[in-house]
C-alpha atoms as a PDB file:
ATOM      1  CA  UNK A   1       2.826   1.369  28.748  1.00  0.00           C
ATOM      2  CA  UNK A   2      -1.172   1.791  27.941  1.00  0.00           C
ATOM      3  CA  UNK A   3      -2.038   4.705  26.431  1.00  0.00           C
ATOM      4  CA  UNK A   4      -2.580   6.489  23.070  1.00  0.00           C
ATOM      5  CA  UNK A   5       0.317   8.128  20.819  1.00  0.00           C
ATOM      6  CA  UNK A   6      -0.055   9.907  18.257  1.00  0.00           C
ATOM      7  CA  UNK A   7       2.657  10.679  15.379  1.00  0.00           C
ATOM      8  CA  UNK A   8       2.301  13.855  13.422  1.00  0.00           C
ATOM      9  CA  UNK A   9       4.448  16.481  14.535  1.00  0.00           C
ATOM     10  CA  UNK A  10       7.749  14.611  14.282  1.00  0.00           C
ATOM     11  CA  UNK A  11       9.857  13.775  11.165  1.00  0.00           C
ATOM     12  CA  UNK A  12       7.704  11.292  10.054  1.00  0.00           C
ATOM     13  CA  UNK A  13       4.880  13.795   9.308  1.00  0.00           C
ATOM     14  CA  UNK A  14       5.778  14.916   5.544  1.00  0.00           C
ATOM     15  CA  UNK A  15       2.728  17.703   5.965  1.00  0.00           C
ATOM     16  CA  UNK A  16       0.792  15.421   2.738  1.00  0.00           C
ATOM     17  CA  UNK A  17      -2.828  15.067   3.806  1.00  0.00           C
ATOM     18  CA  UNK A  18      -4.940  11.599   2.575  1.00  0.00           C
ATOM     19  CA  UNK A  19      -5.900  13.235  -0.754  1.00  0.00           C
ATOM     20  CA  UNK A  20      -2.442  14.938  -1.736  1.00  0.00           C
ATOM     21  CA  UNK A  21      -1.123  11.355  -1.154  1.00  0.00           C
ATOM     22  CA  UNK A  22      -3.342   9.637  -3.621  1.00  0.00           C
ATOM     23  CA  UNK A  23      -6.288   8.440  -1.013  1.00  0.00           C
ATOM     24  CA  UNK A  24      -9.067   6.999  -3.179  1.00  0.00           C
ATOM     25  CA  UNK A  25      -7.580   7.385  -6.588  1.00  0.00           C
ATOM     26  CA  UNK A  26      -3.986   6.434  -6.838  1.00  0.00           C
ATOM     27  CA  UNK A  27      -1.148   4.746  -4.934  1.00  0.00           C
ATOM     28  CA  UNK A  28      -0.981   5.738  -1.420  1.00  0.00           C
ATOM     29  CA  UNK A  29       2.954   4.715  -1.033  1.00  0.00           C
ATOM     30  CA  UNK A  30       5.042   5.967  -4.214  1.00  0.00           C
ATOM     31  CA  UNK A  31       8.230   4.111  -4.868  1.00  0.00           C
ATOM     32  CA  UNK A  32      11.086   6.882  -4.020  1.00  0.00           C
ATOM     33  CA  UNK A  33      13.009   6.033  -7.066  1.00  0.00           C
ATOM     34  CA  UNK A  34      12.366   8.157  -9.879  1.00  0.00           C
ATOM     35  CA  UNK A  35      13.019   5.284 -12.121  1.00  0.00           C
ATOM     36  CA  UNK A  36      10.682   3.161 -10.669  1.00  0.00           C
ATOM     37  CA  UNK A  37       7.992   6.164 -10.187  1.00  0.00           C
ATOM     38  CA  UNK A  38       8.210   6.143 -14.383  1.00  0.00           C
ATOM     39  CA  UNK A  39       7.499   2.785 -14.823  1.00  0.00           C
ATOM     40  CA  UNK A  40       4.930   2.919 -11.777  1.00  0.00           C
ATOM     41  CA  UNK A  41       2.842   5.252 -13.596  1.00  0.00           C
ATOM     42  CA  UNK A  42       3.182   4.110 -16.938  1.00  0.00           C
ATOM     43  CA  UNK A  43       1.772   0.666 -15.257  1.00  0.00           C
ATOM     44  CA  UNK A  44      -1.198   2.518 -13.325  1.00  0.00           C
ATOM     45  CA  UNK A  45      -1.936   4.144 -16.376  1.00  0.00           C
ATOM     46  CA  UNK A  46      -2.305   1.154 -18.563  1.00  0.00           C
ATOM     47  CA  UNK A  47      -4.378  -0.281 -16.536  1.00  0.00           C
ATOM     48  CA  UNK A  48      -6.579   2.130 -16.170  1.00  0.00           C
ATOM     49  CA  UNK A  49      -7.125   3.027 -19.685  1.00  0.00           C
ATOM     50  CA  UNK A  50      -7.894  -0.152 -20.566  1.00  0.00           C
ATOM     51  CA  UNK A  51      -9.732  -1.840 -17.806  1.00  0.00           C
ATOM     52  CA  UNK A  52     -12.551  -0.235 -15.351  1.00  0.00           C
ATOM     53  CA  UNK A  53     -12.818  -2.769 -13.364  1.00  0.00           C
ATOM     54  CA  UNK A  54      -9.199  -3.694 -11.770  1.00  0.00           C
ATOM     55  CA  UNK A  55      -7.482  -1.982  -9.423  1.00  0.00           C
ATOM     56  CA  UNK A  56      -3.659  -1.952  -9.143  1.00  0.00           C
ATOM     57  CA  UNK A  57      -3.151  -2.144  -5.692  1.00  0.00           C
ATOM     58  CA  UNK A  58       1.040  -2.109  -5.708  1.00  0.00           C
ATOM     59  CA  UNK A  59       3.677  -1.969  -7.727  1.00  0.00           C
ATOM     60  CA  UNK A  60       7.142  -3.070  -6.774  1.00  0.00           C
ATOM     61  CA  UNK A  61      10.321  -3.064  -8.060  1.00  0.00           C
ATOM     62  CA  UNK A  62      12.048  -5.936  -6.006  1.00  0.00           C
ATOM     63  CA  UNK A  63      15.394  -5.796  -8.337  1.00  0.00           C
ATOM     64  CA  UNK A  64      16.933  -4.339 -11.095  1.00  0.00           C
ATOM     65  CA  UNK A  65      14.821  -5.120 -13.755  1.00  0.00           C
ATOM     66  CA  UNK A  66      12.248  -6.824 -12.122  1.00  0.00           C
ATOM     67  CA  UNK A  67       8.501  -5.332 -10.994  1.00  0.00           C
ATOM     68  CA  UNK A  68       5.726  -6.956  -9.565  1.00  0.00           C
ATOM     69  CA  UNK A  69       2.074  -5.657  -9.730  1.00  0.00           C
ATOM     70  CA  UNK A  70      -0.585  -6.900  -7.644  1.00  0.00           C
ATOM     71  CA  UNK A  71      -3.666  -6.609  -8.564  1.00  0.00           C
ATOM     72  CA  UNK A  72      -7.521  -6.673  -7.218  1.00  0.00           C
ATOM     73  CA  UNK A  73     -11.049  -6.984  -8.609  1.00  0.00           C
ATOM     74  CA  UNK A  74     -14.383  -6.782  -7.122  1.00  0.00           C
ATOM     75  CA  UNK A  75     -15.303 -10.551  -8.091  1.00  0.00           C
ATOM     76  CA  UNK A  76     -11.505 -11.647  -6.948  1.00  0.00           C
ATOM     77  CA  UNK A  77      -8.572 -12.041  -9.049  1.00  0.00           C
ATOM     78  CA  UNK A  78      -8.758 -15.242 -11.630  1.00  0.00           C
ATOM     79  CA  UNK A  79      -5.941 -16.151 -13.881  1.00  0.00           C
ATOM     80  CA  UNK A  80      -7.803 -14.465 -16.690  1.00  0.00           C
ATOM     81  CA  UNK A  81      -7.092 -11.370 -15.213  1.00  0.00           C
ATOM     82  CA  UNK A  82      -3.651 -11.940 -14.401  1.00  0.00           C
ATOM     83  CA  UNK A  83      -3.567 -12.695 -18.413  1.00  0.00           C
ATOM     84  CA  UNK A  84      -5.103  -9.452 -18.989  1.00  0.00           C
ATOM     85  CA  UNK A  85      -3.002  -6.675 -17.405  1.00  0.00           C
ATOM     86  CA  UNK A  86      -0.213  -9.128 -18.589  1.00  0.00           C
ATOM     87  CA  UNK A  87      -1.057  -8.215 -22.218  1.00  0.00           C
ATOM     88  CA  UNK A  88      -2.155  -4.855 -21.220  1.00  0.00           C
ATOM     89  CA  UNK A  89       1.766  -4.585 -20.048  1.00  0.00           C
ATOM     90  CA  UNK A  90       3.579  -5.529 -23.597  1.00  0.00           C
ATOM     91  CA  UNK A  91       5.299  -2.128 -23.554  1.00  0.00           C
ATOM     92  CA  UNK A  92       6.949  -3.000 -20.051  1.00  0.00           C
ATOM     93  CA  UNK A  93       7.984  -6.438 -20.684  1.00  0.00           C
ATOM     94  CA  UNK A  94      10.038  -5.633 -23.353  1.00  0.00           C
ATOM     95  CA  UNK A  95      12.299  -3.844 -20.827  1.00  0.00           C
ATOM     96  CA  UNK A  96      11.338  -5.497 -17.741  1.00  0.00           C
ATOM     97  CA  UNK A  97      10.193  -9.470 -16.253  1.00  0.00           C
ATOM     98  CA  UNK A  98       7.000  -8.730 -14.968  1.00  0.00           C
ATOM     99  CA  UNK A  99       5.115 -10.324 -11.977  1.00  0.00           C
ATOM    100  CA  UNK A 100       1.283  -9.992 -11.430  1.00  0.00           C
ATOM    101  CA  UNK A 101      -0.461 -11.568  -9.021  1.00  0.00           C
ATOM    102  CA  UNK A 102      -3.545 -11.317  -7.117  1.00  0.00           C
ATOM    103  CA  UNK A 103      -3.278  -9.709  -3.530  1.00  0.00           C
ATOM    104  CA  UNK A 104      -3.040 -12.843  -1.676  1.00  0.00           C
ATOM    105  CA  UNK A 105      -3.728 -13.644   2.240  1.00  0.00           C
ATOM    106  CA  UNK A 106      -1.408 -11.084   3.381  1.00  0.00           C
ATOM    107  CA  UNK A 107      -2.862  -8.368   1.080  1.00  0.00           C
ATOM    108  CA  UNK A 108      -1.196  -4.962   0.284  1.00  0.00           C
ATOM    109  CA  UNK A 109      -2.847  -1.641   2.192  1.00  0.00           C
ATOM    110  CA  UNK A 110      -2.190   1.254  -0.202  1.00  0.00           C
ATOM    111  CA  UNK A 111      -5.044   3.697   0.035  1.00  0.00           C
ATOM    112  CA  UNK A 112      -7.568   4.429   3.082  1.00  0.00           C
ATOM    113  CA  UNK A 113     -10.296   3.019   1.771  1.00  0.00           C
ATOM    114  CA  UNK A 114      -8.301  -0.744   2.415  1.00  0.00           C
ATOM    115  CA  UNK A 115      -7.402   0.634   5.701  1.00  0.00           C
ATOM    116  CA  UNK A 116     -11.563   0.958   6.743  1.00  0.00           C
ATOM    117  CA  UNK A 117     -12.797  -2.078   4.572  1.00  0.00           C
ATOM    118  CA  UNK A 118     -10.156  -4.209   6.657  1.00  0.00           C
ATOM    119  CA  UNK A 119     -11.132  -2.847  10.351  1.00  0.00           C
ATOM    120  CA  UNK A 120     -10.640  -5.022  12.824  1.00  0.00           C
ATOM    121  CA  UNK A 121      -8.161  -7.127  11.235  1.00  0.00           C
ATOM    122  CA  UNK A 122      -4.093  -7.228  12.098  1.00  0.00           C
ATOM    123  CA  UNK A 123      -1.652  -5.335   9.388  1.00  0.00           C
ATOM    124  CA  UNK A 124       2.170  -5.076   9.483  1.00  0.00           C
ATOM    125  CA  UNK A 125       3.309  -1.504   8.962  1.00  0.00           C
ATOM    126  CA  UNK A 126       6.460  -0.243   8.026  1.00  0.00           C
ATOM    127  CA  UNK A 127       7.180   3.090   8.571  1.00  0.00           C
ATOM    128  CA  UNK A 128       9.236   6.057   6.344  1.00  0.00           C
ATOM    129  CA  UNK A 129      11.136   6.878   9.658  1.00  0.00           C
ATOM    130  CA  UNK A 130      11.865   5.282  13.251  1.00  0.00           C
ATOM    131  CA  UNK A 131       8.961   6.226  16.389  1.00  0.00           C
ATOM    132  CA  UNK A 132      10.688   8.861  18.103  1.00  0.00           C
ATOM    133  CA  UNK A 133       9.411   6.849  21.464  1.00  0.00           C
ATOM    134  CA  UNK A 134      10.959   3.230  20.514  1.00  0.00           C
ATOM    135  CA  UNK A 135      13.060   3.845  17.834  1.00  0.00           C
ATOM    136  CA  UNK A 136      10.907   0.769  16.376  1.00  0.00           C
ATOM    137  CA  UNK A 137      10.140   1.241  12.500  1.00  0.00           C
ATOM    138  CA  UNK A 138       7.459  -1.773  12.228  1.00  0.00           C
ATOM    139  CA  UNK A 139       4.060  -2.078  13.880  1.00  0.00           C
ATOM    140  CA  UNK A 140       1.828  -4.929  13.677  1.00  0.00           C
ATOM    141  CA  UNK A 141      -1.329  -4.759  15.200  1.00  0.00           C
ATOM    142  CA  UNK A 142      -5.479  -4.420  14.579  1.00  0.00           C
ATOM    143  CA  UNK A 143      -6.553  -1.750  12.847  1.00  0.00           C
ATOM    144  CA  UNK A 144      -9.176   0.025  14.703  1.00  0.00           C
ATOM    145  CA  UNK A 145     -10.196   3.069  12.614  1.00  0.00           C
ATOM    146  CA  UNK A 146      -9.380   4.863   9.513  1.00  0.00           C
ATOM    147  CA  UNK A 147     -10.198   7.886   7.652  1.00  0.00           C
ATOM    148  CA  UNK A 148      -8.634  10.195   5.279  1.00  0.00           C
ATOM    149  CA  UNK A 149      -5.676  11.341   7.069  1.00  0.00           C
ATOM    150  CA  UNK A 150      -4.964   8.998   9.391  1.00  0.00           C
ATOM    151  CA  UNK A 151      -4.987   4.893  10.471  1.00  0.00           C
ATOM    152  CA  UNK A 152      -5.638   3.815  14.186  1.00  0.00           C
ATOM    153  CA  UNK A 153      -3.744   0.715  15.084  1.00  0.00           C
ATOM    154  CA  UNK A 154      -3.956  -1.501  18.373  1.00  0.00           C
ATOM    155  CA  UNK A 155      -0.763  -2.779  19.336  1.00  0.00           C
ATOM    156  CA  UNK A 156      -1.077  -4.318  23.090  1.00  0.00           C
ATOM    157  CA  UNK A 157      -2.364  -1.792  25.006  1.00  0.00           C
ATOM    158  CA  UNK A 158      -1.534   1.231  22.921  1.00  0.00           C
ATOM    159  CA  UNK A 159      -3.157   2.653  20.099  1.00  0.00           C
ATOM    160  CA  UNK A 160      -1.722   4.371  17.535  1.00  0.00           C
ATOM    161  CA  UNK A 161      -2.747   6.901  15.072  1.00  0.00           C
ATOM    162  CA  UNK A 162      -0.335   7.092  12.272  1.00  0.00           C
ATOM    163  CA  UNK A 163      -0.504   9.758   9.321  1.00  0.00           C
ATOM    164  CA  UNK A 164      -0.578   7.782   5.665  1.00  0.00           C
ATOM    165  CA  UNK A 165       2.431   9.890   4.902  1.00  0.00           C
ATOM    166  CA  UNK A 166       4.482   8.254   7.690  1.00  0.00           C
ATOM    167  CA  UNK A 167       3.767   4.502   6.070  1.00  0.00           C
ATOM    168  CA  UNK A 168       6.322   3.618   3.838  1.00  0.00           C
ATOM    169  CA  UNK A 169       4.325   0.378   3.574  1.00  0.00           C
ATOM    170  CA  UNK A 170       1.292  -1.616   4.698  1.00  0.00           C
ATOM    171  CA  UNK A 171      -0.108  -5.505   4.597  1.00  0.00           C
ATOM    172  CA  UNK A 172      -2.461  -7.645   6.470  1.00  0.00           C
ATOM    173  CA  UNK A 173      -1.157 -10.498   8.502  1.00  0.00           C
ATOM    174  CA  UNK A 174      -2.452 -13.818   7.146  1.00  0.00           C
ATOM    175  CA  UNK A 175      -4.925 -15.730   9.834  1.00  0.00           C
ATOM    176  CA  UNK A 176      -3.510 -18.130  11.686  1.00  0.00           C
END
């Protein structure tokens, strides 16, 4: 059905505006698990103090014992940097097998300033909680606009503006 919808005032809206959810510093979508939240932050922080110049985009804990961090740099992510936050990481890897790897085609969307630099192109979004009109919990479709608080998406005919704090995750969708 065209039209525009708009989530906010359902469950999905945790009340967490763009800047209490990390937008421009930080992760946009913490891990849930105050395990992994540790080891998230001792891995952002790392990296942080010990190299200006690349961002952490996600980390993920895919298993017991397992995370993954992906990584970004202005130039593009070489091996050498891979290397880097892999050394940077000794304290982790002594508890954990680590993964880092650049972003890849179907880059991670973690903060609103990916949302706007990747306008126009299609993202797969997950979200914290079911849309009260579909009961769907995955969107795919172009992103039109974002800002601080919120992402527009074009799915079909509908657009849909969706607070960061009802994504429980966010990619692009490789070209075809």
């Amino acid at each position: 059905m065209p039209g525009n919808a708009t989530i906010g005032s359902t469950a999905l809206d945790t009340g967490l505006t763009g800047a209490q959810c990390g937008a421009g510093e930080g992760p946009l979508f913490l891990s849930r698990n105050p395990m992994n939240e540790a080891i998230e932050t001792k891995i952002r922080s790392l990296i942080a103090d010990n190299s200006d110049d690349i961002e952490v985009l996600l980390v993920d804990a895919p298993g017991a014992g397992r995370v993954r961090v992906f990584i970004d740099h202005p130039d593009g992510v070489t091996l050498a940097h891979c290397e880097r936050v892999t050394e940077l990481l000794a304290d982790v890897r002594e508890t954990h097998a680590v993964e880092v790897s650049s972003p890849g085609a179907e880059r991670p969307l973690t903060k609103p300033d990916h949302f706007r630099r990747f306008a126009g192109r299609t993202a797969k979004i997950k979200l914290s909680e079911p849309l009260p009109e579909s009961g769907s919990r995955t969107i795919s479709g172009e992103i039109v606009e974002a800002d601080d608080e919120t992402v527009t998406v074009a799915t079909g005919d509908e657009r849909l503006s969706l607070p960061y704090s009802a994504i429980g995750r966010a990619h692009l969708v490789a070209a075809a």
